[in-house]
N, C-alpha and C. Protein backbone atom coordinates (compact mmCIF):
# COMPACT_ATOMS: atom_id res chain seq x y z
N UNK A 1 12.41 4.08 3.12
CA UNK A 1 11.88 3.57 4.37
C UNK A 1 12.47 2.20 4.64
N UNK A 2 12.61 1.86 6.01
CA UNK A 2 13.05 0.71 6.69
C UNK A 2 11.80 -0.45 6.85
N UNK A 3 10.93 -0.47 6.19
CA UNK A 3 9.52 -1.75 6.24
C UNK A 3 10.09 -2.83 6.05
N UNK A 4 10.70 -2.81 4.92
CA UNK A 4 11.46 -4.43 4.80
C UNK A 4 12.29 -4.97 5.48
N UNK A 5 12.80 -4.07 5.76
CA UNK A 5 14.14 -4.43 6.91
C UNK A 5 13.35 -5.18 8.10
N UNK A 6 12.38 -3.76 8.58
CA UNK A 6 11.52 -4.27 9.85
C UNK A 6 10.82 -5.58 9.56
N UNK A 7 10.31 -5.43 8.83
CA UNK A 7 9.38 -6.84 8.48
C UNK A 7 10.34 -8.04 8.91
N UNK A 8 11.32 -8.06 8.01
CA UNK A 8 12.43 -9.49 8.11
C UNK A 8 12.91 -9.63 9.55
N UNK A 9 13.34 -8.49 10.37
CA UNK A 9 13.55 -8.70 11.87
C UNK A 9 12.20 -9.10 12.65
N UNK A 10 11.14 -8.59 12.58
CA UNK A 10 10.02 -9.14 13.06
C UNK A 10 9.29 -10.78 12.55
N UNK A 11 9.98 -11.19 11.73
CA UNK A 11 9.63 -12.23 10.49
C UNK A 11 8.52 -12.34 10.24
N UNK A 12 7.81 -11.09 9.55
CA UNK A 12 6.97 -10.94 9.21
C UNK A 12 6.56 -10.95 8.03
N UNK A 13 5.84 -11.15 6.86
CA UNK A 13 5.45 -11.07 5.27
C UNK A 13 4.77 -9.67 5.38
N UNK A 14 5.47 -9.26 3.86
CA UNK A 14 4.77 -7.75 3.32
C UNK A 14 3.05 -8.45 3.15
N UNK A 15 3.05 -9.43 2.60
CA UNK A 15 1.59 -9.63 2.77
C UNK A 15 0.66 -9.91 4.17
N UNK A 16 1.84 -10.45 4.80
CA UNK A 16 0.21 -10.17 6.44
C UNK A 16 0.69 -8.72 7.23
N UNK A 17 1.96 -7.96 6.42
CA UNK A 17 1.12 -6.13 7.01
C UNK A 17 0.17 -5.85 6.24
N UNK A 18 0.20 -6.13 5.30
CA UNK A 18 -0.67 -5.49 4.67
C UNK A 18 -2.27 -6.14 4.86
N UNK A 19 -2.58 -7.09 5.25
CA UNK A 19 -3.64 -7.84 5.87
C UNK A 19 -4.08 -6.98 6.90
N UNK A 20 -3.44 -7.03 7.73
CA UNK A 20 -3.23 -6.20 9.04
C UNK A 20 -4.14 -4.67 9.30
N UNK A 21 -3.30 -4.22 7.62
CA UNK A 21 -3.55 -2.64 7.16
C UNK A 21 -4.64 -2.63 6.65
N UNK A 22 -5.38 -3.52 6.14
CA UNK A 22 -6.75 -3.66 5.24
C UNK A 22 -6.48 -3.23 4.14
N UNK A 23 -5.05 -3.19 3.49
CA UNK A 23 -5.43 -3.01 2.37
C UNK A 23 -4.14 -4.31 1.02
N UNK A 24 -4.30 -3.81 -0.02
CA UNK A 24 -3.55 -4.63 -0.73
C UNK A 24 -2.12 -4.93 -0.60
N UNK A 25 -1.15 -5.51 -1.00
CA UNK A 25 -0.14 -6.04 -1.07
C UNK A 25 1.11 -4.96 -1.80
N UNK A 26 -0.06 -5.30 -3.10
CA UNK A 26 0.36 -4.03 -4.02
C UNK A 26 0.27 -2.12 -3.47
N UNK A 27 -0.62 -2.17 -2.77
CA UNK A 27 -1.07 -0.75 -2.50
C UNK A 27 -0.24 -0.80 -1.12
N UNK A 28 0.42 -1.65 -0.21
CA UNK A 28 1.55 -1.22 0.25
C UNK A 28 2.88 -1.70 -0.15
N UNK A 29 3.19 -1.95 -0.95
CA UNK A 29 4.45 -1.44 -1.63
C UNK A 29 4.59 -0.31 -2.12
N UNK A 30 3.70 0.30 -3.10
CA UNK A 30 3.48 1.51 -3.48
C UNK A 30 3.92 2.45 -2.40
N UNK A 31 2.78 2.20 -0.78
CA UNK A 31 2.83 3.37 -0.24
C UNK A 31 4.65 3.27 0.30
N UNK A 32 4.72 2.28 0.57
CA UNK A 32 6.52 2.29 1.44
C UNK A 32 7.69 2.44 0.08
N UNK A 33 7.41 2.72 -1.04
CA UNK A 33 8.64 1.99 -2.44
C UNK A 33 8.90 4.57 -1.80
N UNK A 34 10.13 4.02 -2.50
CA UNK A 34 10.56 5.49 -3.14
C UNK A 34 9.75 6.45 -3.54
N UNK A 35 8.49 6.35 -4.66
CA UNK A 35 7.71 7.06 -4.76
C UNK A 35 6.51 7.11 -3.89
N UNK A 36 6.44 6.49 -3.08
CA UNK A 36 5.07 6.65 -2.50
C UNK A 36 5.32 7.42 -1.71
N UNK A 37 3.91 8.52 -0.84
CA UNK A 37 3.91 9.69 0.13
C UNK A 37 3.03 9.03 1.09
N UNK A 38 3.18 8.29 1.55
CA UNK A 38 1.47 7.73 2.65
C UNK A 38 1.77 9.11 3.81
N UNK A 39 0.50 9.42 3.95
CA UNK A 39 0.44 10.52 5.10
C UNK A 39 0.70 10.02 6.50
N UNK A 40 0.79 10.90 7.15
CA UNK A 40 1.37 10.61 8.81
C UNK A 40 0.70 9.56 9.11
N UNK A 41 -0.62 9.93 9.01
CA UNK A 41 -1.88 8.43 9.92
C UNK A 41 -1.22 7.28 9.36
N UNK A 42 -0.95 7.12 7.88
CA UNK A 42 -0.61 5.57 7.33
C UNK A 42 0.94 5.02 7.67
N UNK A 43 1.74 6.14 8.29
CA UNK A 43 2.66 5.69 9.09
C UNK A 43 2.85 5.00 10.24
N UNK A 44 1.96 5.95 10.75
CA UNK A 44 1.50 5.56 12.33
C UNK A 44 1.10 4.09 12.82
N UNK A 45 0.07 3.96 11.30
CA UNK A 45 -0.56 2.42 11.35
C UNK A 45 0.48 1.39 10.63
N UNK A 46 1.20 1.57 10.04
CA UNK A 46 2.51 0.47 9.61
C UNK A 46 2.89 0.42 10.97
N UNK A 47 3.47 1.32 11.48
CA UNK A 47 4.46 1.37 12.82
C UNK A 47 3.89 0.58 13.99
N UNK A 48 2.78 0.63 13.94
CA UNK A 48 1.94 0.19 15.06
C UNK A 48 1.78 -1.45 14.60
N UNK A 49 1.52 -1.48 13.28
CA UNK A 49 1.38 -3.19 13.20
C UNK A 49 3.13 -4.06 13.10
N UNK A 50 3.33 -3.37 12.60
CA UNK A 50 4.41 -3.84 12.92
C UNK A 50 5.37 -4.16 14.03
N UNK A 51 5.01 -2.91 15.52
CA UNK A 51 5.60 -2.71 16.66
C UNK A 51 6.61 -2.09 16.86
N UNK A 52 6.86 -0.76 16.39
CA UNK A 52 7.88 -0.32 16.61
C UNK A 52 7.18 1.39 16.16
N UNK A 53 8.27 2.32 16.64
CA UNK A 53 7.85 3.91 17.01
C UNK A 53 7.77 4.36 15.36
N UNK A 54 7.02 4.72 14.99
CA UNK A 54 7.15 5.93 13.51
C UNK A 54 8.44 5.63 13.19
N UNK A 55 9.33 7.00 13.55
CA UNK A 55 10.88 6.77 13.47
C UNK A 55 11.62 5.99 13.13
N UNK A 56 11.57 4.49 13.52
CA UNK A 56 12.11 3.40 13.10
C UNK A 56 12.08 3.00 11.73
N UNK A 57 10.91 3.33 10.67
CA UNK A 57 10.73 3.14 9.63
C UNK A 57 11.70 3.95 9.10
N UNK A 58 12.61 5.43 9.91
CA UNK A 58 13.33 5.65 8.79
C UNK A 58 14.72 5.57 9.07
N UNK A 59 14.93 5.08 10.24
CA UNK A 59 16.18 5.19 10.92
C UNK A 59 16.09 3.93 12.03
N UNK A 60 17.26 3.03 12.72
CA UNK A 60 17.13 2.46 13.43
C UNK A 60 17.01 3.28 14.76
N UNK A 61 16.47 2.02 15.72
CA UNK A 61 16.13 2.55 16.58
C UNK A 61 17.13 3.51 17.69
N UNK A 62 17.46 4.26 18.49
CA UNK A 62 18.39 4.91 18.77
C UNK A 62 19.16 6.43 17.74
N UNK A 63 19.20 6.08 16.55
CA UNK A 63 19.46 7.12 15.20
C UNK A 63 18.79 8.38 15.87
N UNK A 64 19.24 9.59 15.98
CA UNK A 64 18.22 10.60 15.75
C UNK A 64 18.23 11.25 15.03
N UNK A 65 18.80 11.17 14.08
CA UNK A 65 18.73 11.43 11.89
C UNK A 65 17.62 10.37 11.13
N UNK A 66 17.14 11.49 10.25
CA UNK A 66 16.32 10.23 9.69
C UNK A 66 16.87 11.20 8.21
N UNK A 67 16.87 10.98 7.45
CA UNK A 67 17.14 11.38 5.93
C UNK A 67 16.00 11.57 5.06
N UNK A 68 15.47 12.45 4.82
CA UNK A 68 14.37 12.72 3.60
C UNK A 68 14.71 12.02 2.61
N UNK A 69 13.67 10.70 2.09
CA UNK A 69 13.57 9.65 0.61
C UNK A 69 13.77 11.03 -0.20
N UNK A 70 13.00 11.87 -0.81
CA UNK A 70 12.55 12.84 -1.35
C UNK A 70 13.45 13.86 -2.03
N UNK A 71 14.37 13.96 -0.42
CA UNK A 71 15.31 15.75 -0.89
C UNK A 71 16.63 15.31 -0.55
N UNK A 72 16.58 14.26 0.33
CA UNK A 72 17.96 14.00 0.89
C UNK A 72 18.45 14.77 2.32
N UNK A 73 17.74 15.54 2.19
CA UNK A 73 17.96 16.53 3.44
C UNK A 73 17.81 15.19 5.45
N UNK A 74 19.07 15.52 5.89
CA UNK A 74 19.28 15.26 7.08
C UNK A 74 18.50 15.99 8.00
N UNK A 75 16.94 15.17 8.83
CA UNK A 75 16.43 15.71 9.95
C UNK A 75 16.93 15.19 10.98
N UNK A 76 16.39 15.94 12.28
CA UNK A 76 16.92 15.66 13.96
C UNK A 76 15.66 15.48 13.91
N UNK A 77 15.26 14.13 14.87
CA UNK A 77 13.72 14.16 15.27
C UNK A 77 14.35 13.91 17.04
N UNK A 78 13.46 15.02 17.53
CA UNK A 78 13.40 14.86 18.76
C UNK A 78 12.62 13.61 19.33
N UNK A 79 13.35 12.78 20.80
CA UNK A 79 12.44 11.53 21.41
C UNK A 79 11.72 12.06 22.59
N UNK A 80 10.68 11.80 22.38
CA UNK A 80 9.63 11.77 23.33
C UNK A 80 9.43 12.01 24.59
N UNK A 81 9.05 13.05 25.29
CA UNK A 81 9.48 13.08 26.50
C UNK A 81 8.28 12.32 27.51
């Protein structure tokens, strides 16, 4: 995932998303590191505090590939009509 990236363009600290998120510091690194799975909703709510679409967390904005952390596998995410 792109959080850190986003964070540093927004100049934001992993610790005030995670303020934000109500939850720990530690418990979002976890959810954004390689192993973590946070479900759709806990995407939604990074994306949203942060300001920017879902998507962006895995691809810049414009990309319409995002790459599975997981399998590696290349998705097409369709934009929004």
């Amino acid at each position: 995932m792109r959080v850190k990236e986003l964070l540093k363009e927004k100049g934001m600290t992993a610790k005030e998303l995670a303020a934000r998120l109500g939850m720990t510091e530690t418990g979002l690194s976890i959810a954004i590191s390689d192993k973590g799975n946070p479900p759709l909703k806990r995407l939604e709510e990074i994306a949203a505090a942060i300001g920017v679409e879902v998507t962006e967390l895995f691809a810049p904005k414009g990309d319409n590939t995002i790459v599975c952390p997981k399998c590696g596998t290349i998705l097409e995410v369709k934009p929004k009509e």
